[in-house]
Every structure is written in C-alpha cells, then in structure tokens.
Protein backbone atom coordinates (compact mmCIF):
# COMPACT_ATOMS: atom_id res chain seq x y z
CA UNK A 1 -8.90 23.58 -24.94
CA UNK A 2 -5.80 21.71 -23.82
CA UNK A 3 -4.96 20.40 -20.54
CA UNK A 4 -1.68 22.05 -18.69
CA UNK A 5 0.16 21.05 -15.81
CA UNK A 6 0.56 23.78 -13.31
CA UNK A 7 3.58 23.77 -12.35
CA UNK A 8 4.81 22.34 -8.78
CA UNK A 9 1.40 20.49 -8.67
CA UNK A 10 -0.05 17.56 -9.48
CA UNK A 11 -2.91 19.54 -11.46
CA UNK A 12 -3.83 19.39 -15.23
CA UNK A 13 -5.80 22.38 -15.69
CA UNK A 14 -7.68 24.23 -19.21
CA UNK A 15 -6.43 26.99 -21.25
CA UNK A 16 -9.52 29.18 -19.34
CA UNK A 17 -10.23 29.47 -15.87
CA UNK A 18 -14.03 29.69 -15.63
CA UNK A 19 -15.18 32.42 -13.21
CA UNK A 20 -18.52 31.86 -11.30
CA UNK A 21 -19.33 34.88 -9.24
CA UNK A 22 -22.69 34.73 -10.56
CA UNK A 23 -23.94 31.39 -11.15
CA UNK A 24 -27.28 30.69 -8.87
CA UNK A 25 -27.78 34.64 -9.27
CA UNK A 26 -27.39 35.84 -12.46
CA UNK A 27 -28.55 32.31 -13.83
CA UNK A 28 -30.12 29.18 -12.39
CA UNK A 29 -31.53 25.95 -12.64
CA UNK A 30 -31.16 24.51 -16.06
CA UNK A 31 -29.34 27.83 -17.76
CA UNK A 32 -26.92 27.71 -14.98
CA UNK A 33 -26.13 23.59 -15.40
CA UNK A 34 -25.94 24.61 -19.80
CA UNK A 35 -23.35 26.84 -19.34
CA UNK A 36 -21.33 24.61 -17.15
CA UNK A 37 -21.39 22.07 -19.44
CA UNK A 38 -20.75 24.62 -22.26
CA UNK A 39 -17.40 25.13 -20.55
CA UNK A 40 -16.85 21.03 -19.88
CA UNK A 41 -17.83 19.99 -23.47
CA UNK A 42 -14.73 22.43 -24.47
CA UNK A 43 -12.39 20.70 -22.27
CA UNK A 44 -12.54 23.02 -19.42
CA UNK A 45 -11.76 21.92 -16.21
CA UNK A 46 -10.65 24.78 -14.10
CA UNK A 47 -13.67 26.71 -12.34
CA UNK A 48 -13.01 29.94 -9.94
CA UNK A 49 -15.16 30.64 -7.12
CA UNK A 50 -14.93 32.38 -3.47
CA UNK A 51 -16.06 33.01 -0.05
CA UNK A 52 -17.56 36.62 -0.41
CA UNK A 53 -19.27 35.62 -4.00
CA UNK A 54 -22.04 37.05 -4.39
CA UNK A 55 -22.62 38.48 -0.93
CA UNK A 56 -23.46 42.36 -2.93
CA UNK A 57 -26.59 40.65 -3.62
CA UNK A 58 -29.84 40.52 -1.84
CA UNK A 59 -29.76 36.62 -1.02
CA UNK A 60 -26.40 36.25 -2.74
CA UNK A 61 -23.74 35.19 -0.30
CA UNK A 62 -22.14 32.10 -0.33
CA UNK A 63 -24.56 31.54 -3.65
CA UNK A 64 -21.92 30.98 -5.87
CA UNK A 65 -19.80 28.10 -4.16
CA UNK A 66 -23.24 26.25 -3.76
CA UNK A 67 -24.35 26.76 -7.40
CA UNK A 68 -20.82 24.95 -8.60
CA UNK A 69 -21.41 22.04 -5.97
CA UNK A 70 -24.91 21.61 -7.31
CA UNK A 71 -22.83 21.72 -10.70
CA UNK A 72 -20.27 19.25 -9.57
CA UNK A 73 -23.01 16.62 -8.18
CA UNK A 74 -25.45 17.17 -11.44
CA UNK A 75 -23.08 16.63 -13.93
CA UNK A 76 -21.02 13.97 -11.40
CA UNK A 77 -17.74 14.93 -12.87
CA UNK A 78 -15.77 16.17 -9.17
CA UNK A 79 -12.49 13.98 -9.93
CA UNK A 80 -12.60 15.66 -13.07
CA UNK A 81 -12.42 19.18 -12.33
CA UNK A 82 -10.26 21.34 -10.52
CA UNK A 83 -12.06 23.81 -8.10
CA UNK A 84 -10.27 27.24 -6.34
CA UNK A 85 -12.11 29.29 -3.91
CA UNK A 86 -10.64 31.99 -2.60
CA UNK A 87 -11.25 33.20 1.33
CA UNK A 88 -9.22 36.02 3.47
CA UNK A 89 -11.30 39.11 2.64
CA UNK A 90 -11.35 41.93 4.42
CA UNK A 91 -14.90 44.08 5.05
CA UNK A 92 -16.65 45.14 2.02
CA UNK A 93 -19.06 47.58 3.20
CA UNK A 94 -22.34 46.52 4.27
CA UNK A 95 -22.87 43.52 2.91
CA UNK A 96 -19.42 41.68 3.67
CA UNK A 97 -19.05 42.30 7.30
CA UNK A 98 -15.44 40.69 8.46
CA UNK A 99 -13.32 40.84 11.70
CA UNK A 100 -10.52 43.49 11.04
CA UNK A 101 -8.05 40.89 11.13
CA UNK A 102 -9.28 38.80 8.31
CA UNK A 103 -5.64 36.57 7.59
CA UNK A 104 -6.30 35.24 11.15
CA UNK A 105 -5.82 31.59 11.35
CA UNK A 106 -9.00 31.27 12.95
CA UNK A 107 -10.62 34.09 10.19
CA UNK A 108 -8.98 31.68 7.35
CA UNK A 109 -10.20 28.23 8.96
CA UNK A 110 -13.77 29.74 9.50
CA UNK A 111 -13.59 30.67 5.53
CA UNK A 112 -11.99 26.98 4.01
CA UNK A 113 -15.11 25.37 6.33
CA UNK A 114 -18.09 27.48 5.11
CA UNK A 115 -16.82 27.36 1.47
CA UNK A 116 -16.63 23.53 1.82
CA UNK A 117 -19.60 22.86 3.19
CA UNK A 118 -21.10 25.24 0.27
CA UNK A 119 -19.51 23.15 -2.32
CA UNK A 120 -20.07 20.28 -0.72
CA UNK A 121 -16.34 18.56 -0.93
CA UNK A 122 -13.70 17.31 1.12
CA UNK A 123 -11.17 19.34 -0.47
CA UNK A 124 -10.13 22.57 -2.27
CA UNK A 125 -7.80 21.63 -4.96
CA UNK A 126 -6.53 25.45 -4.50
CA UNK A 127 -7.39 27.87 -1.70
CA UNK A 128 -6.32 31.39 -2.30
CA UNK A 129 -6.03 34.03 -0.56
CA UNK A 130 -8.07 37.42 -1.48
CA UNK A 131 -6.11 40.26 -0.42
CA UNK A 132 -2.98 40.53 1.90
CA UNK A 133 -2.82 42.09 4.71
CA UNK A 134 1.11 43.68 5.28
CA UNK A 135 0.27 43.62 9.35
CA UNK A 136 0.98 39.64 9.05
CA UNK A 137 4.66 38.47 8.44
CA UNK A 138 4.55 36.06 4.91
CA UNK A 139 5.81 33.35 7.31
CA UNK A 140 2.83 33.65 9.52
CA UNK A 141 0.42 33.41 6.52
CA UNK A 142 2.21 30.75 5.54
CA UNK A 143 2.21 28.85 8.40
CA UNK A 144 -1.38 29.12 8.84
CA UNK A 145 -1.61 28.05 5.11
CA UNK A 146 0.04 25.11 5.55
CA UNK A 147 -1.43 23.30 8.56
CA UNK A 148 -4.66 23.59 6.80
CA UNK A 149 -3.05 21.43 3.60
CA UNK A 150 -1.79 19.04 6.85
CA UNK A 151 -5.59 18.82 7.36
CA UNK A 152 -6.34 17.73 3.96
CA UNK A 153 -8.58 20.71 3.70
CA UNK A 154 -6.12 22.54 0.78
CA UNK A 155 -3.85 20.99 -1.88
CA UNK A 156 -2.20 23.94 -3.28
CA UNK A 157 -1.83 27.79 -2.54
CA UNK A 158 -2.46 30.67 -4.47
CA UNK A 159 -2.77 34.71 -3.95
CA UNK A 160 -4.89 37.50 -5.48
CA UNK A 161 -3.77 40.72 -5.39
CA UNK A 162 -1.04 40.72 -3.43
CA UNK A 163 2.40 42.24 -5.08
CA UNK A 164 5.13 40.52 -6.53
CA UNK A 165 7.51 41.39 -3.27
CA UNK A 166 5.24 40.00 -0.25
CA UNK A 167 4.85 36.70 -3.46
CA UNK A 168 8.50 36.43 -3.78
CA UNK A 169 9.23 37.14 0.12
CA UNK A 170 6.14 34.14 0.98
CA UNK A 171 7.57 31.47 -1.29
CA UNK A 172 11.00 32.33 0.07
CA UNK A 173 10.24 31.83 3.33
CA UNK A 174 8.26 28.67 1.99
CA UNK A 175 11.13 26.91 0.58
CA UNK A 176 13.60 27.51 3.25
CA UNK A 177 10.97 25.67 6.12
CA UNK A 178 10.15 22.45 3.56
CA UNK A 179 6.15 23.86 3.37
CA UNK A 180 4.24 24.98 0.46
CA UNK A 181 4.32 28.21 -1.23
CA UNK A 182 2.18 29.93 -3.76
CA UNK A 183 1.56 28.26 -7.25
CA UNK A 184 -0.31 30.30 -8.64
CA UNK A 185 -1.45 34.36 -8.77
CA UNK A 186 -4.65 36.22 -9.93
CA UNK A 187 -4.06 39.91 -10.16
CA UNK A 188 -5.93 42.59 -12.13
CA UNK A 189 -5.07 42.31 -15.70
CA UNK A 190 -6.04 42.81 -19.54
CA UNK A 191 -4.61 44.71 -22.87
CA UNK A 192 -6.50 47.80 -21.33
CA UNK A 193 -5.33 50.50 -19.35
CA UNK A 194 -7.08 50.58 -15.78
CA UNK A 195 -8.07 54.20 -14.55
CA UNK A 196 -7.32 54.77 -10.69
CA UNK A 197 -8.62 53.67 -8.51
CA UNK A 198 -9.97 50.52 -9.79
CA UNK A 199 -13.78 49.16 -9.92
CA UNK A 200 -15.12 46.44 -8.15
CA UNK A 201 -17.61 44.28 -9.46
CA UNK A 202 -20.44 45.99 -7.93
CA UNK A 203 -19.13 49.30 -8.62
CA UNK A 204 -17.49 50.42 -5.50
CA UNK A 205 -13.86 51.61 -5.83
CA UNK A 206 -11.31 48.74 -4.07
CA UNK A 207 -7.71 50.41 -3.47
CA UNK A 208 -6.37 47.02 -2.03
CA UNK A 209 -6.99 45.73 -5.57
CA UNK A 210 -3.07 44.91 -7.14
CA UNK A 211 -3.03 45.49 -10.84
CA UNK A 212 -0.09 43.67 -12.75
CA UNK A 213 2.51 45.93 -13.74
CA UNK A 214 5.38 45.67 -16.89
CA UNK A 215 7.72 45.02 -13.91
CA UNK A 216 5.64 42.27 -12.78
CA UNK A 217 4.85 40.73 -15.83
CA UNK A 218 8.68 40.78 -16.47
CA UNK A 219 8.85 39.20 -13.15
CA UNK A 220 6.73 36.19 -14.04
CA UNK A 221 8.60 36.02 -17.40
CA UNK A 222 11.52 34.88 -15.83
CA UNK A 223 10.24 33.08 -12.77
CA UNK A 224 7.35 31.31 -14.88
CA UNK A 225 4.93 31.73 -11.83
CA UNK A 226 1.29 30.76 -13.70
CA UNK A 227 -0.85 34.18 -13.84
CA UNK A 228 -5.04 33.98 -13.94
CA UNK A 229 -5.95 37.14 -14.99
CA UNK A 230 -9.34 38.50 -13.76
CA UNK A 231 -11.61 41.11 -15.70
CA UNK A 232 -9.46 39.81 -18.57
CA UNK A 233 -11.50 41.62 -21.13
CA UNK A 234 -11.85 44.75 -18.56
CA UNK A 235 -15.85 44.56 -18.28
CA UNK A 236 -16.18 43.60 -22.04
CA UNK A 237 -14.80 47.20 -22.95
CA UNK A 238 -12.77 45.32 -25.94
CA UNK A 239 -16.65 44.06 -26.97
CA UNK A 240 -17.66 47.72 -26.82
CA UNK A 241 -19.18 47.59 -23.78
CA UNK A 242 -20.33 50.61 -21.73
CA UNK A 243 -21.10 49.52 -18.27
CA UNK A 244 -19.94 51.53 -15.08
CA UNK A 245 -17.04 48.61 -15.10
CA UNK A 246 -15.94 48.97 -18.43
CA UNK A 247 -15.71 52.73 -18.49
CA UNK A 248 -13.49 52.31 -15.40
CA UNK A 249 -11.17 51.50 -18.34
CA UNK A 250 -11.93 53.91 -20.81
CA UNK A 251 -8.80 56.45 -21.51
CA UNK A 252 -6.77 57.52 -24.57
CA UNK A 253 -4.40 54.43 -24.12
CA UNK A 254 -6.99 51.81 -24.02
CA UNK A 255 -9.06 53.55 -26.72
CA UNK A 256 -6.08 53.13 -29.09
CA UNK A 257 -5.37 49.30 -27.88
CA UNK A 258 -8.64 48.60 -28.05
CA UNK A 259 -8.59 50.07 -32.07
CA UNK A 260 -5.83 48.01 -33.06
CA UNK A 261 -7.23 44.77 -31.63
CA UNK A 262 -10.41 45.92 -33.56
CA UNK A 263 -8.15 45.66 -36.32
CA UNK A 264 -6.17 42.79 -36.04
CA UNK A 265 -9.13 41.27 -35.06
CA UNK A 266 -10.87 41.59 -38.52
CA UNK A 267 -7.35 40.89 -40.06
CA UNK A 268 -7.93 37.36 -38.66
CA UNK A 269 -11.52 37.25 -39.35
CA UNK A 270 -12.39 36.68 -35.30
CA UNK A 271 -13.70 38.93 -32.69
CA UNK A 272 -12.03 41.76 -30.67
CA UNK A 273 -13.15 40.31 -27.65
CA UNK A 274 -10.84 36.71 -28.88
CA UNK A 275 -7.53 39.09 -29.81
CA UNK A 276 -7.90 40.34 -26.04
CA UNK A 277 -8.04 36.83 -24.34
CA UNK A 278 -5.60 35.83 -27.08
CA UNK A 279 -3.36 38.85 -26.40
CA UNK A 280 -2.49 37.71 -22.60
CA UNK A 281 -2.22 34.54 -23.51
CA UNK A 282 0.93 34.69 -26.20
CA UNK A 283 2.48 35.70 -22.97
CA UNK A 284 5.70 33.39 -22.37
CA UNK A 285 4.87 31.86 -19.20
CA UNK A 286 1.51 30.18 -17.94
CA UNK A 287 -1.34 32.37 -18.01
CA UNK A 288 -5.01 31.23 -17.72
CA UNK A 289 -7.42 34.15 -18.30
CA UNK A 290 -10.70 34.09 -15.74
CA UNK A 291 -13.93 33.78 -18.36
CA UNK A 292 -17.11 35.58 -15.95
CA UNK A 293 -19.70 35.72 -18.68
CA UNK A 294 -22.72 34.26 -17.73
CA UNK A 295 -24.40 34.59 -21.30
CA UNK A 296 -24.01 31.21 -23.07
CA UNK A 297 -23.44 32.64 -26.73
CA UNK A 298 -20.77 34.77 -24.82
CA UNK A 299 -18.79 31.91 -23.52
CA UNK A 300 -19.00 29.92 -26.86
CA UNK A 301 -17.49 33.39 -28.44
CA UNK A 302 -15.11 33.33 -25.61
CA UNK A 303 -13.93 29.90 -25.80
CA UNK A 304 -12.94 30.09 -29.17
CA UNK A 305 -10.15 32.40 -28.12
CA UNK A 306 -8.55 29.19 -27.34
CA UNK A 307 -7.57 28.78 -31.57
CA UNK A 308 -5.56 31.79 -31.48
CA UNK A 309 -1.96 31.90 -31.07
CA UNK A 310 -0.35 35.13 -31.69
CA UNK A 311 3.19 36.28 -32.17
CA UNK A 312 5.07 38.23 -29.64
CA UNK A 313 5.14 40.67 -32.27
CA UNK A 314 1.54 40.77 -32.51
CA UNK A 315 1.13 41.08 -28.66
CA UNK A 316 3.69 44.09 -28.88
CA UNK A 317 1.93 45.88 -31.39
CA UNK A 318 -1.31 45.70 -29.55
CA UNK A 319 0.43 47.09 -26.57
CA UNK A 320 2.67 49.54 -28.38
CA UNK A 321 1.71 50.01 -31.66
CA UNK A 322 5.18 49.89 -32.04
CA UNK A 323 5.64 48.16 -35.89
CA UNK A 324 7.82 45.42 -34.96
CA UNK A 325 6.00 43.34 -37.75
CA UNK A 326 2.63 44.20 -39.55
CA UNK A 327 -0.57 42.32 -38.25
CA UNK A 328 -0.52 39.36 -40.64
CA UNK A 329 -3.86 39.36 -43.44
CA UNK A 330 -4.65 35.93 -44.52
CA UNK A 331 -7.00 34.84 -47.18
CA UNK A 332 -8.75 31.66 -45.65
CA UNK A 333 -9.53 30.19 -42.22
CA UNK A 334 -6.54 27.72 -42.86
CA UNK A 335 -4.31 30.42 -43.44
CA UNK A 336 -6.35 32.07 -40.33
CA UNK A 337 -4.86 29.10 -37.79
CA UNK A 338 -1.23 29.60 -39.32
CA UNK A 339 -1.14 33.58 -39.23
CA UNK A 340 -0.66 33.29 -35.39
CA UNK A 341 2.45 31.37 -35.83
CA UNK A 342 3.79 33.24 -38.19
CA UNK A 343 6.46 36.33 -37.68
C-alpha cells in the first residue's frame, strides 16, 4: 500500500484503514499480534478503534483500544502508525450506558482520557466524534474539540455519521474563529444498497447511523474532504456472505451490483470481495475503506485490493450497469494491472 497525506494534516496515512472492533475478543495473544503485523508488513499504518468497542460483549468494553496499545508496545512501532479512536456515543442499550448528553465537554474529556489510558499514549493522532447530536450548536462542538487539541490530547478532528450540512456548517464556523475543523469523515458506505433502517454490528437497528448519499458523495467530489468508509464490503455480502449484517443489505439493487462485480471480478481474474474495496476507491477524492476482518487469510485477500485501479467507467457500470464502456477482459496478470487504467 502507499502512503497519502491527508489533507490539512501533517499525516501520511495507507490506502486501508484497519478496523479493530474486535481485536482482544474475537482474537488474542499471538493471532491478534499476526494480523497486526499482517496489516504493517503491507505498509499499513492507519488503525481505527473507539471508546464503546467492544462493550456488546461480555468482558468486551474498552477491549479493543487496549488490544492495539498492547499492539503498539509489542511490535514498538507508535511513531510509525497513525491511531483514531472515536468517543461521543450516545446509550446503546444495556451494555453502553451514557449520560443523555453525550457531546458534553465533560462527556467528551471523560471519553479522550479512558481511551488513552487504554491505549496507553499521550496522544490521539485523530479523535472523532461518533454520532452528532443536533441539540449542540457546531460551534459549541467545536469549541470543546479544540481546547482538547490545546491540551495536546488530539491532533486532528474527524466525524462519523454526521451529515454533510452540520460537516460543512462545523468547518465553517471552524475557519472563521482560526481553530480546527474536521479532516476527515466515516459514514456508512459500500457498492451495496443498505435496507432501512440500518444494522449495527451486534444486530440491533441504529437510526442515528448516516449513510452516504449520491448528493454527498458529489459533495466530497468537489470539496475533496477524505471519506473512510465503514462496513465497506456491507458484512462480506459481496463475498457471499449470509450473516444477519449482510442480509441487512440484501435487495434487488444490491443483488444485481453484487452480480456484476462477480463478473468483472472474474474478468480481472481477482475476487468480488477486491472489485468492492476497489470500487470506492476509483472514487476521485481521498477515500480509505475501514478493513474489520479479523481472519488473517481474509485480510491478505483484502489487502490485495490495493493493486486494483479501476476506471470511472468501471465504477459506473458497477453502480449502474449503465454501458458506458465494457468491463475490460485481459489475457495475463500483466495485462490484469493495466486493464484498470485503461478506458
């Protein structure tokens, strides 16, 4: 993978976010420190973590900030990686109890202090925010933001799931007081069609969740605000997956998309799992799709989505199946690398 400056930061950062809700649950000990350095022996540097991970489980919460610090301090590599939490959640049921007012400066501070004590750093080189909460002017947040980057506790800013107004209305309000706005967004997104309402991780619906629209990704086109997409692959349902999750995507729309990656997929002799990751990332502005698998082969499969450039007539198509230009057949894995480039 290749390094990229995000833009309005002083942070080089991979091709793929990796997401680790469930490392030190799903896997430990020495599985969990292979498929870190799976990810780092491919040139990944970015890692995605956050306050309420994996709270759903019994013994799970705050499980996945401490399995990356025990990461970080194994494989002694924390100048080399660049680590985002995310914190500002509101109640999740049972198992993630939370003040009602969880953008509270005191709410948010409580958050950036538990997470680094978990990972065991002085700093997060991006905190970002979970949800929004439309009670609290963007100036507020902001503010609040901000004095915790004056306490060296934050670098940079980023927001999940919050829409593309309250964004454009925070880093507004941002530029015109001299203080730092978002750099970065993570909303629900993939080449698949979400059903309503969507599905959270551990199966409960989530309406607060912010899917990105056409209008948004338009949006982003011309502002060039980076995008990390979670549930890029929507559950695995583009590797034929059938988990609660991945039905959650299952309609006629994403059948057909998922059909024509299937066959542009064997057109370039990879996986339909790569043309998905690949497919959001032909995108022309900076988007870093959120890997979550937790099986090793998975990641390796994953990671090679990184070779695959395709057209913007190729992304249409998937989309569409509008026949700008035919999915390109080439002979030999040489011709495989080129295809992508190709109109």
């Amino acid at each position: 993978m290749k390094q990229n400056r995000l833009q309005n930061t002083d942070l080089s950062v991979s091709d793929f976010c990796y997401g680790v809700m469930h490392l030190g649950t799903h896997v430990r000990g020495d599985d969990m420190f292979r498929l870190y350095e799976r990810f780092r022996e491919a040139g990944g540097n970015f890692f995605d973590t956050a306050h309420v991970y994996a709270d759903w489980l019994h013994q799970g919460a705050g499980v996945s900030e401490t399995s990356l610090g025990a990461c970080m301090r194994h494989f002694g590599d924390r100048e080399e990686v660049v680590i985002l939490t995310k914190g500002g959640l509101p109640a999740c049921g049972d198992f993630y109890r939370r003040p009602d007012d969880c953008l509270a400066p005191e709410v948010i501070a409580s958050d950036i202090t538990e997470s680094l004590e978990r990972l065991q750093i002085d700093t997060l080189d991006i905190f970002m925010l979970h949800r929004d909460d439309p009670r609290h002017p963007v100036g507020e947040i902001i503010e609040t933001l901000n004095a915790e980057i004056a306490r060296g506790r934050a670098r940079y800013l980023g927001a999940s799931n919050w829409s593309t107004a309250r964004i454009v209305e925070a880093n507004a309000y941002a530029i015109s007081k001299g203080l730092q706005g978002f750099v970065i967004r993570s909303p629900q997104w993939n080449l698949a069609q979400q059903n309503h309402p969507p599905v959270l991780p551990n199966g409960d619906y989530d309406y607060a969740i912010v899917p990105l629209s056409d209008d948004d990704v338009a949006w982003h086109r011309e502002c060039r605000l980076p995008v990390m997409p979670w549930t890029p692959t929507a559950y695995g349902y583009f590797a034929g997956s059938l988990s609660v999750n991945a039905r959650s995507f299952d309609n006629p729309i994403s059948s057909q998309r998922r059909e024509r990656a299937r066959q542009l997929a064997e057109k370039l002799g990879c996986a339909p799992i790569q043309i998905a990751l690949a497919y959001l990332r032909a995108h022309d502005f900076p988007v870093f799709p959120i890997l979550g698998t937790m099986n090793l082969d998975h990641l390796s499969e994953s990671l090679d989505a990184a070779r695959l450039s395709l057209t913007p007539e190729q992304r249409e198509w998937l989309r569409t199946g509008a026949c700008v230009a035919a999915p390109p057949a080439p002979s030999s894995a040489g011709a495989r690398a080129e295809a992508g480039r190709r109109t």
